[in-house]
PDB file of N, CA and C in Angstrom:
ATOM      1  N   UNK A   1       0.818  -1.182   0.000  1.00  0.00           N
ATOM      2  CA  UNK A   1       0.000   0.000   0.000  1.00  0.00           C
ATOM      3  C   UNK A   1       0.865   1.252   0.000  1.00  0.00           C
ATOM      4  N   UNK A   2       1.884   1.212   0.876  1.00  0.00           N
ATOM      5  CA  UNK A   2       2.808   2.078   0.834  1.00  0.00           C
ATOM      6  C   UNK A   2       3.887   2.693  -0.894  1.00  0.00           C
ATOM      7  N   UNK A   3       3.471   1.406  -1.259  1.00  0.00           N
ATOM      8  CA  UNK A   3       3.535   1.808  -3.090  1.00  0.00           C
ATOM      9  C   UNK A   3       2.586   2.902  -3.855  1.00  0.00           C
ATOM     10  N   UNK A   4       1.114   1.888  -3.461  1.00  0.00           N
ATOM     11  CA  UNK A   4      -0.030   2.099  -4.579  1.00  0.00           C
ATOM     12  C   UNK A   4       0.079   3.737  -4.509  1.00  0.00           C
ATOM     13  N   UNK A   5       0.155   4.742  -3.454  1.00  0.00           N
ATOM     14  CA  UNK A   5      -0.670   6.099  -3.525  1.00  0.00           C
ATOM     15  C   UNK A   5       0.624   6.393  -4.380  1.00  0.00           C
ATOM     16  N   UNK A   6       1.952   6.870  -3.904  1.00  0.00           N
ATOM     17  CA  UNK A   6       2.765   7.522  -5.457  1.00  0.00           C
ATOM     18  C   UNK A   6       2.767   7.036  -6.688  1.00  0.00           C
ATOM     19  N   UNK A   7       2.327   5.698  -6.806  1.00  0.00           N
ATOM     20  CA  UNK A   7       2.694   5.731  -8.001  1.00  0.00           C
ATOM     21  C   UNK A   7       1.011   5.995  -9.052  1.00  0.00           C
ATOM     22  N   UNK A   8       0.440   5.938  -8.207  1.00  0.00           N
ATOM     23  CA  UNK A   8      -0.979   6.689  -8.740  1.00  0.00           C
ATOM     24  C   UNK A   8      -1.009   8.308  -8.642  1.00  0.00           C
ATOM     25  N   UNK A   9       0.222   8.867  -8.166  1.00  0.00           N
ATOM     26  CA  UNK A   9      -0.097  10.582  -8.267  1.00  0.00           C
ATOM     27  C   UNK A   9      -0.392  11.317  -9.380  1.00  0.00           C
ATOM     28  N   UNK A  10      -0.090  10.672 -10.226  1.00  0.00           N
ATOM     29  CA  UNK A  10      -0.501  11.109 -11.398  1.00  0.00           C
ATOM     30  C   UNK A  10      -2.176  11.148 -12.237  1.00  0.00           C
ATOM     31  N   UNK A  11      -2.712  10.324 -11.405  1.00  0.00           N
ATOM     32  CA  UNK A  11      -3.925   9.127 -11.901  1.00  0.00           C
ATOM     33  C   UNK A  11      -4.830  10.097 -11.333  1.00  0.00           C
ATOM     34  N   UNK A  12      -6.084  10.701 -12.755  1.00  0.00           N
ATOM     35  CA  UNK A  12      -7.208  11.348 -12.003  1.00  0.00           C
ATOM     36  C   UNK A  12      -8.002  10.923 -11.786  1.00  0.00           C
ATOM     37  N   UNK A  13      -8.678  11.276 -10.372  1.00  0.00           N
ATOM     38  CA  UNK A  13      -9.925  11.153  -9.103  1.00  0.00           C
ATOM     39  C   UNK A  13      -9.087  10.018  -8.267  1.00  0.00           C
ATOM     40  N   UNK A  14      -8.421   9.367  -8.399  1.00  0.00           N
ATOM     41  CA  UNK A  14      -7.448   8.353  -7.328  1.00  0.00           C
ATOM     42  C   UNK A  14      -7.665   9.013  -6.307  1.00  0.00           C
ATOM     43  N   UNK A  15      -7.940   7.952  -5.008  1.00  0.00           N
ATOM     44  CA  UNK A  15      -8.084   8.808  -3.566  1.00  0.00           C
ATOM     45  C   UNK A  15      -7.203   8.156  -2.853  1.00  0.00           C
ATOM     46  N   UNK A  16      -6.154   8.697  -2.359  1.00  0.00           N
ATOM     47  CA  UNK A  16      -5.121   8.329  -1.445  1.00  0.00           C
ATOM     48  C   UNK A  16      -5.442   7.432  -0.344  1.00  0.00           C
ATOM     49  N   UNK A  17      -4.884   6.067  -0.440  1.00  0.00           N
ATOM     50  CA  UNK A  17      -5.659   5.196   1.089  1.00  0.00           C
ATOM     51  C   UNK A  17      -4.748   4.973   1.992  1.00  0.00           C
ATOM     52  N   UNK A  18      -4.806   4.578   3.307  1.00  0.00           N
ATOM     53  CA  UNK A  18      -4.243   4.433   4.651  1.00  0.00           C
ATOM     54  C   UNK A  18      -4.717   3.677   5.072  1.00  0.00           C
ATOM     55  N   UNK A  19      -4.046   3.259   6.649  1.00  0.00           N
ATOM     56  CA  UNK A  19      -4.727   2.628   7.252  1.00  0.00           C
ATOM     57  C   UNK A  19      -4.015   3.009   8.665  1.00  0.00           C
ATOM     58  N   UNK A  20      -5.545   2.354   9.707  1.00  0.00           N
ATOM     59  CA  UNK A  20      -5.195   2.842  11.253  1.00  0.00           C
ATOM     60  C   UNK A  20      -4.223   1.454  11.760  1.00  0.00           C
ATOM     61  N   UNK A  21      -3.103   1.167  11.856  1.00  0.00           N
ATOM     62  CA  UNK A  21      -2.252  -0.364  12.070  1.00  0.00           C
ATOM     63  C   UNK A  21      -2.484  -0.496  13.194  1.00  0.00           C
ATOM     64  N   UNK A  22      -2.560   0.522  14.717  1.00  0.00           N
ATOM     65  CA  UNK A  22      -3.154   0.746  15.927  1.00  0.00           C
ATOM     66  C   UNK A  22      -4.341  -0.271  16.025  1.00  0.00           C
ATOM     67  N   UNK A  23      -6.031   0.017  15.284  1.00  0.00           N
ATOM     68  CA  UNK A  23      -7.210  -0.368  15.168  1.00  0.00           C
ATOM     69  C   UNK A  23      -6.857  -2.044  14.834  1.00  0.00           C
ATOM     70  N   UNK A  24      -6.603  -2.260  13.325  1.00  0.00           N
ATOM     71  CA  UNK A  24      -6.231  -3.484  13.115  1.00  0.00           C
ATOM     72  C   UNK A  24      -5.743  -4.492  14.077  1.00  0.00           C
ATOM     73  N   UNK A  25      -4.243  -3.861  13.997  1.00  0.00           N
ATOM     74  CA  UNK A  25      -3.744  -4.712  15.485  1.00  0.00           C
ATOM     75  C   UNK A  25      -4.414  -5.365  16.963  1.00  0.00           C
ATOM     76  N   UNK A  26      -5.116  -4.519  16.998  1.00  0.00           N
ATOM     77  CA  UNK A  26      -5.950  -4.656  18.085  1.00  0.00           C
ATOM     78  C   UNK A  26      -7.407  -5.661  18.545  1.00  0.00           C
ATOM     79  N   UNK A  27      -7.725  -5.346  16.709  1.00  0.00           N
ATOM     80  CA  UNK A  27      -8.871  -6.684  16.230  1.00  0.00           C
ATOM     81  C   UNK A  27      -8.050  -7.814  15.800  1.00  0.00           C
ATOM     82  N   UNK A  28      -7.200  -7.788  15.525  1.00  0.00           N
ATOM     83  CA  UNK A  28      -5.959  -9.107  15.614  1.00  0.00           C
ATOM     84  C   UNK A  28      -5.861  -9.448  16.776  1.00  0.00           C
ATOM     85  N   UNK A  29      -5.548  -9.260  17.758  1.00  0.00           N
ATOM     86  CA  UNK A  29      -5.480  -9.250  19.098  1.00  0.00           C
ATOM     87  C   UNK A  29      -6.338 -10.184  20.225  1.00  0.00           C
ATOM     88  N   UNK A  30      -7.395 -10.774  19.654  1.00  0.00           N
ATOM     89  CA  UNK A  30      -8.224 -11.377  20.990  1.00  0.00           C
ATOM     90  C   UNK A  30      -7.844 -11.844  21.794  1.00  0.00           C
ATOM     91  N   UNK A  31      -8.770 -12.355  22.543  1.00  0.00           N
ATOM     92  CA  UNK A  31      -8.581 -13.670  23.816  1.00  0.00           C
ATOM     93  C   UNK A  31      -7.704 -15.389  23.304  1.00  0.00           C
ATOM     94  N   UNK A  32      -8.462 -15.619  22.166  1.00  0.00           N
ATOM     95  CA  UNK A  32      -8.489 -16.575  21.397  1.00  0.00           C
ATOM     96  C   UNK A  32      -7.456 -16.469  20.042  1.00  0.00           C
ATOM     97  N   UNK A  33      -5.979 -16.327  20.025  1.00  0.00           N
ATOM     98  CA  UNK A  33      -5.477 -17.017  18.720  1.00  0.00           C
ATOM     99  C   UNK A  33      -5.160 -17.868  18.041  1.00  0.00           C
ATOM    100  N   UNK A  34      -5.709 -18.206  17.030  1.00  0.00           N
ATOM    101  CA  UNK A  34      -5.432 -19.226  16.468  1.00  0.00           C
ATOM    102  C   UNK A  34      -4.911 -19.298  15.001  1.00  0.00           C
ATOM    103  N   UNK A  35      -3.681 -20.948  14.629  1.00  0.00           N
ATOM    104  CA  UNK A  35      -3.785 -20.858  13.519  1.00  0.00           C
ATOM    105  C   UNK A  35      -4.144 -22.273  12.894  1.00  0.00           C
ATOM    106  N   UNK A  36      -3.787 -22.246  11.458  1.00  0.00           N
ATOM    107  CA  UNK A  36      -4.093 -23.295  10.872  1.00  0.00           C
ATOM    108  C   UNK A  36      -2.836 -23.511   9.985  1.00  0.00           C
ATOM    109  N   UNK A  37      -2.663 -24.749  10.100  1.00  0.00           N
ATOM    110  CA  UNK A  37      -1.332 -25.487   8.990  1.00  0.00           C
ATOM    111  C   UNK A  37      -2.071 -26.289   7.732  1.00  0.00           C
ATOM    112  N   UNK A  38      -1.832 -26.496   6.902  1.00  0.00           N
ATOM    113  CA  UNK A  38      -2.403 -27.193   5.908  1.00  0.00           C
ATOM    114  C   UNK A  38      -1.151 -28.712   5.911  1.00  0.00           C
ATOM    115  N   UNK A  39       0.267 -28.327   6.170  1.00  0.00           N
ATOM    116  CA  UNK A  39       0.955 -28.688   6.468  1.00  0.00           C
ATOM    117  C   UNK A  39       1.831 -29.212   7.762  1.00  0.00           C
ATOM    118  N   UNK A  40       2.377 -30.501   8.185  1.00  0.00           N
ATOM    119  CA  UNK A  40       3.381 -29.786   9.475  1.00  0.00           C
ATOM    120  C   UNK A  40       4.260 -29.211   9.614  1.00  0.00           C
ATOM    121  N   UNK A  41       5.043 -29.114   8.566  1.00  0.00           N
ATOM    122  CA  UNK A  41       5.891 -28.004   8.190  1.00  0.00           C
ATOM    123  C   UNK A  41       5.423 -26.523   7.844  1.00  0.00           C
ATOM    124  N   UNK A  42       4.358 -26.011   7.201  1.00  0.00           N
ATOM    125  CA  UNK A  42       3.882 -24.930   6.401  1.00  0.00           C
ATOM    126  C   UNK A  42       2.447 -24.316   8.024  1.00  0.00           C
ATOM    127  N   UNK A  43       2.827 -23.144   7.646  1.00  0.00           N
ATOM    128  CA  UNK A  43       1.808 -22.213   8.667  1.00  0.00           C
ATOM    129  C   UNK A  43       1.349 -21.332   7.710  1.00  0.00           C
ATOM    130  N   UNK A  44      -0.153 -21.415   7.584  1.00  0.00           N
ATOM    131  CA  UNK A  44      -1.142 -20.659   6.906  1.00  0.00           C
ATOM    132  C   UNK A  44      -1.635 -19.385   7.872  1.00  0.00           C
ATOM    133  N   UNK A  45      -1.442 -18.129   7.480  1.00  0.00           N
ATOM    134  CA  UNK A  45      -1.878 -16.981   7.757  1.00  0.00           C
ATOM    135  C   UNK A  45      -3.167 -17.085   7.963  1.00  0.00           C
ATOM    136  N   UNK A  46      -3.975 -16.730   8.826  1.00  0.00           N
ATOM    137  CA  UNK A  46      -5.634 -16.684   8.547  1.00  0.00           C
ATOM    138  C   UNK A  46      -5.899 -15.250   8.230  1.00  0.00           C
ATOM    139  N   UNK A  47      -5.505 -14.278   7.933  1.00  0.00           N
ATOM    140  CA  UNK A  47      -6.272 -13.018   7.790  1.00  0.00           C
ATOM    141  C   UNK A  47      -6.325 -12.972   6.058  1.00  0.00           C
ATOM    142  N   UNK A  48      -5.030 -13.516   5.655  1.00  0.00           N
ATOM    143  CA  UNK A  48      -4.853 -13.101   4.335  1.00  0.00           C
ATOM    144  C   UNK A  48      -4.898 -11.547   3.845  1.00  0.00           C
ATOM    145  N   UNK A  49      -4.608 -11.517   2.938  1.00  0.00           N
ATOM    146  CA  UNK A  49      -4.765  -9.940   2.071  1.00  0.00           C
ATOM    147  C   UNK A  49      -5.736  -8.945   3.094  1.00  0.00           C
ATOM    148  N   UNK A  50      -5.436  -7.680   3.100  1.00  0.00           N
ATOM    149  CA  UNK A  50      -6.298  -7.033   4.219  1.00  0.00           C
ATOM    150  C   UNK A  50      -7.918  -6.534   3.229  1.00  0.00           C
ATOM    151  N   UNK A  51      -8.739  -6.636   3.895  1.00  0.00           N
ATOM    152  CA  UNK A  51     -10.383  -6.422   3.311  1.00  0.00           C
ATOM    153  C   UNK A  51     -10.446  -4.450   2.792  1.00  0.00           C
ATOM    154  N   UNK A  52     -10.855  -4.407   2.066  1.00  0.00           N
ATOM    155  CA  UNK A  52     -10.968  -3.115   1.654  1.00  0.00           C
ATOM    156  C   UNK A  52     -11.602  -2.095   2.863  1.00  0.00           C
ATOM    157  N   UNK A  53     -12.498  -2.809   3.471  1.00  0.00           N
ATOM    158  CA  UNK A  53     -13.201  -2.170   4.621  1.00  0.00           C
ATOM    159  C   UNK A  53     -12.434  -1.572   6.062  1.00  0.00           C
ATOM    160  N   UNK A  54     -11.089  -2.024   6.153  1.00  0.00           N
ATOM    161  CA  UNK A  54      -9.891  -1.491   6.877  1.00  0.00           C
ATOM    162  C   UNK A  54      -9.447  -0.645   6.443  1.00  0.00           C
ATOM    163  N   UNK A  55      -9.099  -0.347   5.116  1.00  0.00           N
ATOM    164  CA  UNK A  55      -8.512   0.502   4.543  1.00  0.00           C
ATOM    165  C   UNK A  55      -9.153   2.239   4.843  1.00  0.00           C
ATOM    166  N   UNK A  56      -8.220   2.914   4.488  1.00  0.00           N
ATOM    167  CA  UNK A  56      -9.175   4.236   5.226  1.00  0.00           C
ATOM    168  C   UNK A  56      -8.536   5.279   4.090  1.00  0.00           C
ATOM    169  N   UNK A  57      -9.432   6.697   3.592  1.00  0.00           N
ATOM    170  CA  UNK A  57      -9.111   7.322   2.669  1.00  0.00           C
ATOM    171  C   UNK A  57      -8.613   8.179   3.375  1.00  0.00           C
ATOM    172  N   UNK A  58      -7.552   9.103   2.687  1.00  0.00           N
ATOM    173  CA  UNK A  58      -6.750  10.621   3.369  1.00  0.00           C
ATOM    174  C   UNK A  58      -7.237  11.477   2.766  1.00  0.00           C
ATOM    175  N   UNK A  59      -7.248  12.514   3.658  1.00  0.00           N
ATOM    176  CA  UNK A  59      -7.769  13.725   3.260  1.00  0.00           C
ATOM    177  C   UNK A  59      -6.460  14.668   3.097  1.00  0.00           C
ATOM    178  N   UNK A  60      -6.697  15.490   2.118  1.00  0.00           N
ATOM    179  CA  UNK A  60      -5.312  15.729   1.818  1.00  0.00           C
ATOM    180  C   UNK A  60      -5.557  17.239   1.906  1.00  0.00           C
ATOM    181  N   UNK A  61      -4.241  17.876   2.321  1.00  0.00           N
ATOM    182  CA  UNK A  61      -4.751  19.499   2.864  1.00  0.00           C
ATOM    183  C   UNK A  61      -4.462  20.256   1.810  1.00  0.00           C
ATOM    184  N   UNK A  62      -4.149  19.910   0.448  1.00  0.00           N
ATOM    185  CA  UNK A  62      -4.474  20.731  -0.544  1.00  0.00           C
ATOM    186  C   UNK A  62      -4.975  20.100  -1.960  1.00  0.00           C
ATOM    187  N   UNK A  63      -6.383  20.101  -1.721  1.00  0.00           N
ATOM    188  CA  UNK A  63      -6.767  18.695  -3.538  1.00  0.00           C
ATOM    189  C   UNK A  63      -6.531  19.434  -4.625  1.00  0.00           C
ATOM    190  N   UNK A  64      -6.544  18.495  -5.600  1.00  0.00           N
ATOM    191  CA  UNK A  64      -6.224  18.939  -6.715  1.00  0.00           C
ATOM    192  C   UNK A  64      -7.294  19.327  -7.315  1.00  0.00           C
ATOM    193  N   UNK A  65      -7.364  19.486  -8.950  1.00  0.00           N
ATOM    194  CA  UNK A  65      -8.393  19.870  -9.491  1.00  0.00           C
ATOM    195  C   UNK A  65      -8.929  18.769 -10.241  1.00  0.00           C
ATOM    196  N   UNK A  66      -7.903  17.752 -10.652  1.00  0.00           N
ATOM    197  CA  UNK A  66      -8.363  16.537 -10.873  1.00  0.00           C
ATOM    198  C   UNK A  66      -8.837  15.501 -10.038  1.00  0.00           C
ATOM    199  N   UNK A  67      -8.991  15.923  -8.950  1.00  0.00           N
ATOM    200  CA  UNK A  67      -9.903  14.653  -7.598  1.00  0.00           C
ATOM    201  C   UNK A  67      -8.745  13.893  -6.989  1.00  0.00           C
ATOM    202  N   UNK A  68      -7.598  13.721  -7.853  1.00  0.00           N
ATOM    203  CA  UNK A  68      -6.641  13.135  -7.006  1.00  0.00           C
ATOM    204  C   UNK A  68      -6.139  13.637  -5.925  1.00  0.00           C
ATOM    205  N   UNK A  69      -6.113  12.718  -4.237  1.00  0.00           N
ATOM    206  CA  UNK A  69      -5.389  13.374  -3.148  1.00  0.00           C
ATOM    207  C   UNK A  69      -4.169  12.763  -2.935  1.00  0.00           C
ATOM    208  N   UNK A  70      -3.472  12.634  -3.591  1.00  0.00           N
ATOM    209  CA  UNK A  70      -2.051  11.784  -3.360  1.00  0.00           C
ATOM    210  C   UNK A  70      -1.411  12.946  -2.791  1.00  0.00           C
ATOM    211  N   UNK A  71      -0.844  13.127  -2.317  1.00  0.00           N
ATOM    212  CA  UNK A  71       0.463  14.009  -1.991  1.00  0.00           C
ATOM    213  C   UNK A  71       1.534  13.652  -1.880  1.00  0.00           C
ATOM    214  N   UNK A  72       2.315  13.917  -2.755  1.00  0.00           N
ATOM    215  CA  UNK A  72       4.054  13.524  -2.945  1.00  0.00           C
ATOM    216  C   UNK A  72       4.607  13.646  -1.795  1.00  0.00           C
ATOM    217  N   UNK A  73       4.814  14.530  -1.487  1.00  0.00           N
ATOM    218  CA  UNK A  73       5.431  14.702  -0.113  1.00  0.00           C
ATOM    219  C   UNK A  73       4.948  14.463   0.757  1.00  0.00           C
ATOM    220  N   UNK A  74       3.818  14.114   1.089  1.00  0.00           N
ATOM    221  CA  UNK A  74       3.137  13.692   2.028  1.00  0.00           C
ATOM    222  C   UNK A  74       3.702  11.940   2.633  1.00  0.00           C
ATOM    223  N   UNK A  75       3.505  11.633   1.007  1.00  0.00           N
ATOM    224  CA  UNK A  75       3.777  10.236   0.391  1.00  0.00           C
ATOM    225  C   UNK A  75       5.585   9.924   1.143  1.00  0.00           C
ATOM    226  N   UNK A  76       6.029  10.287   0.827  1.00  0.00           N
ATOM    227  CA  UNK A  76       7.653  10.548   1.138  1.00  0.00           C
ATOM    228  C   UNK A  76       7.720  10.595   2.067  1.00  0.00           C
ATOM    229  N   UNK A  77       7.169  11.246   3.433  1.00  0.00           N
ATOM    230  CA  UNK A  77       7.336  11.502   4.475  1.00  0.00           C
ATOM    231  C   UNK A  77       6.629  10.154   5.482  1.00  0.00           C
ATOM    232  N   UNK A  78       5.790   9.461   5.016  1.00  0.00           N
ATOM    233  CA  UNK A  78       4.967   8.171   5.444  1.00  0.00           C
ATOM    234  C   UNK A  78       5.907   7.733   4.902  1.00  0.00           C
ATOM    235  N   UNK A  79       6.651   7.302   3.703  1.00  0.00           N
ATOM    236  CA  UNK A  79       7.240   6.284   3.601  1.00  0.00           C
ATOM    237  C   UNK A  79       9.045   6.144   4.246  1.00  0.00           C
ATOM    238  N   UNK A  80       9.380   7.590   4.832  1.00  0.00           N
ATOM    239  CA  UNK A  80      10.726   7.510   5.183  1.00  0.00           C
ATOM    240  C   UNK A  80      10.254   7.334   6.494  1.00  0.00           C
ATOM    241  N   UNK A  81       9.691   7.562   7.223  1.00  0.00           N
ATOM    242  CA  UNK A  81       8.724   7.261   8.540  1.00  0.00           C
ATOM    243  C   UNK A  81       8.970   5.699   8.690  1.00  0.00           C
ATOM    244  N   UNK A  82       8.005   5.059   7.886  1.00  0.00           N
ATOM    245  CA  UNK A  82       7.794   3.596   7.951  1.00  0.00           C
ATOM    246  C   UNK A  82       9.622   3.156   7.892  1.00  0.00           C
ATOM    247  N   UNK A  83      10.512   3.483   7.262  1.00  0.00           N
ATOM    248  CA  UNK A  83      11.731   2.886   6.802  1.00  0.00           C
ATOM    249  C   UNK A  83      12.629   3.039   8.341  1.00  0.00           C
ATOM    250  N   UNK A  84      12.270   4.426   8.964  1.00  0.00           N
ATOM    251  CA  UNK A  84      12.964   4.592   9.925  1.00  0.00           C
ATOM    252  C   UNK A  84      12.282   3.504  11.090  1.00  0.00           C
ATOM    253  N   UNK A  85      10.863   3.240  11.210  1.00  0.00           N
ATOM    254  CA  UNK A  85      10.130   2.489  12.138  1.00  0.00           C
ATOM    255  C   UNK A  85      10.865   1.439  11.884  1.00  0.00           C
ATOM    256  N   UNK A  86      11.235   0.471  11.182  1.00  0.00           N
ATOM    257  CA  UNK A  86      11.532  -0.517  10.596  1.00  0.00           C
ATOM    258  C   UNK A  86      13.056  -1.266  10.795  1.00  0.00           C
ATOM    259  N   UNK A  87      13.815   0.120  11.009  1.00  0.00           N
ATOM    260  CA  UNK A  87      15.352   0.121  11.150  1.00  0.00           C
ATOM    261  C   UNK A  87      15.412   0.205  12.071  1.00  0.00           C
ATOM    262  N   UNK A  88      14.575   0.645  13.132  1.00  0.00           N
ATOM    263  CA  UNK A  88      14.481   0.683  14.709  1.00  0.00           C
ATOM    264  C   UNK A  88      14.089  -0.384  15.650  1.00  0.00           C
ATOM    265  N   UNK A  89      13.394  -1.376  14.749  1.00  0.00           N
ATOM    266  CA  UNK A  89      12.819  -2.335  15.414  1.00  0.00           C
ATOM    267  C   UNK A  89      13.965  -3.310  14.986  1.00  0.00           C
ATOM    268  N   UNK A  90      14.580  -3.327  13.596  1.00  0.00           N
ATOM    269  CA  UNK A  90      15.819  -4.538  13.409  1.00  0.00           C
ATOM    270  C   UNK A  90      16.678  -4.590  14.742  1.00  0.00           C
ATOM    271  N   UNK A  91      17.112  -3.302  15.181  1.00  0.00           N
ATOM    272  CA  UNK A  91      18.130  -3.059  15.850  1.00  0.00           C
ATOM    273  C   UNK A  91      17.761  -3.085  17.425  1.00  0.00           C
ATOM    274  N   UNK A  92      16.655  -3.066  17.767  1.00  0.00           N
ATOM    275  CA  UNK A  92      15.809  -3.757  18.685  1.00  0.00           C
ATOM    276  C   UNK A  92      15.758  -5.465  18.673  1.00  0.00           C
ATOM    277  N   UNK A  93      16.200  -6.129  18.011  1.00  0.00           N
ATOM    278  CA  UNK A  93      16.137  -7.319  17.878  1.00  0.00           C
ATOM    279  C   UNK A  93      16.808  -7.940  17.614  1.00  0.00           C
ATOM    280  N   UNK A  94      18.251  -7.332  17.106  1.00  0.00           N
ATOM    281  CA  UNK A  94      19.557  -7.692  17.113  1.00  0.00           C
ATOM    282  C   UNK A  94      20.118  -7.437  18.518  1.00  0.00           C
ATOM    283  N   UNK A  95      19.408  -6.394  18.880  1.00  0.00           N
ATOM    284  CA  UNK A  95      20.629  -6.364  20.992  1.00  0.00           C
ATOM    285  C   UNK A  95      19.541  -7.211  21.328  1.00  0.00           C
ATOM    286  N   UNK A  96      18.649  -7.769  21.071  1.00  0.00           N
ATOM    287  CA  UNK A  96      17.530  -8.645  22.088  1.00  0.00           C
ATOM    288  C   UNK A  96      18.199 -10.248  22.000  1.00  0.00           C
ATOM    289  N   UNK A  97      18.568 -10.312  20.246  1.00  0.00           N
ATOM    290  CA  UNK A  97      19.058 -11.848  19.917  1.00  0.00           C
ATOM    291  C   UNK A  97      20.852 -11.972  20.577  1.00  0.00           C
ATOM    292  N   UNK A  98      21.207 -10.706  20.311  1.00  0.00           N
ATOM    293  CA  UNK A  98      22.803 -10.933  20.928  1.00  0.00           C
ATOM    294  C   UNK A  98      23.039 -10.877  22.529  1.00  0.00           C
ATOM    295  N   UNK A  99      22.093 -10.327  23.216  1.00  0.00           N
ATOM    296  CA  UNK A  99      22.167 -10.823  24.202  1.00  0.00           C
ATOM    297  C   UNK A  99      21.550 -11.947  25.152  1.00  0.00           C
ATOM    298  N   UNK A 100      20.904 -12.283  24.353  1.00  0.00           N
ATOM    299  CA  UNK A 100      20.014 -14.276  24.687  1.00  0.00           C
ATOM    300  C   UNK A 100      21.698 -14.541  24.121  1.00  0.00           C
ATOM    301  N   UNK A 101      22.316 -14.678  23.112  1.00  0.00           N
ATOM    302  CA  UNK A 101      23.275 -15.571  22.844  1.00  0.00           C
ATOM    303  C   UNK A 101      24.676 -15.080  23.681  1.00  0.00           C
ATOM    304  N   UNK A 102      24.636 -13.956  24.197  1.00  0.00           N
ATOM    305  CA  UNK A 102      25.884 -14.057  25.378  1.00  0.00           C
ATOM    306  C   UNK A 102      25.651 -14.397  26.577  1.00  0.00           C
ATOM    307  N   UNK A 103      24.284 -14.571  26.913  1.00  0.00           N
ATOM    308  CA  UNK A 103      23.554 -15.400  27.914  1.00  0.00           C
ATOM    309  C   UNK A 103      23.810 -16.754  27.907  1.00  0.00           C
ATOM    310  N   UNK A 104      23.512 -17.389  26.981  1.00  0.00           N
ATOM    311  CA  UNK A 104      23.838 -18.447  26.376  1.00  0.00           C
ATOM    312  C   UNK A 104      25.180 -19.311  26.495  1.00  0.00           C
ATOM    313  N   UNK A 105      25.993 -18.529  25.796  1.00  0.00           N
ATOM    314  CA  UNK A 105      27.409 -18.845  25.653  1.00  0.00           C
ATOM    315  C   UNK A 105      28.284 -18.213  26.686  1.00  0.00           C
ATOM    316  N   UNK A 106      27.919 -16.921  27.537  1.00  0.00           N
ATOM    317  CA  UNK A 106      28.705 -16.677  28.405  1.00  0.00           C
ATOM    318  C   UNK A 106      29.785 -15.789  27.863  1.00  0.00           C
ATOM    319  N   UNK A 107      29.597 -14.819  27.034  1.00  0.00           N
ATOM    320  CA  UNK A 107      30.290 -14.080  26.571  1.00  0.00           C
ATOM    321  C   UNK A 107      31.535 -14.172  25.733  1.00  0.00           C
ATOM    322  N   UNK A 108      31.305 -15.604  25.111  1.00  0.00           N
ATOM    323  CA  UNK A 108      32.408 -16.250  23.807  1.00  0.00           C
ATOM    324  C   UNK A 108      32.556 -16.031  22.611  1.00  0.00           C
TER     325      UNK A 108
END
């Protein structure tokens, strides 16, 4: 999704989509998780592809005249956002895995 809106900036009446990952997450979330294998090796996702009805439109603080709300920079700024979220959590999980393994090994 983080694709579809720039490369539609061009595309007239296109309406820029989002989503709340907060909301989602949260209806992911129950009491009850479960999954399903088709395989014993292989783990099947149950949500699959996300439903259009999650998806949420942006309102964009300056529209165009062609209906499209993409905003380039807008666009750019969500997506260097997401890249930095992303690089923060690797590195969150590299001092989490290197220190289970000097736990482990005892500092070898």
């Amino acid at each position: 999704m983080l694709a579809s809106n720039p490369a539609n900036a061009d595309t007239p009446g296109y309406k820029a989509r989002d989503l709340d990952f907060k909301k989602i997450l949260s209806g992911q979330m129950g009491p009850a998780v479960s999954m399903n294998a088709t395989h014993k090796g292989h783990i099947q996702p149950g949500g699959g592809p996300m439903s259009p009805s999650m998806l949420q439109y942006r309102m964009p603080q300056q529209p165009s005249l062609d209906g499209n709300t993409v905003e380039t920079e807008r666009e750019q700024v969500e997506y260097s956002a997401n890249a930095v979220r992303y690089q923060a959590s690797l590195r969150f999980l590299e001092g989490r895995i290197r220190s289970l393994k000097t736990a482990i090994t005892g500092n070898q």
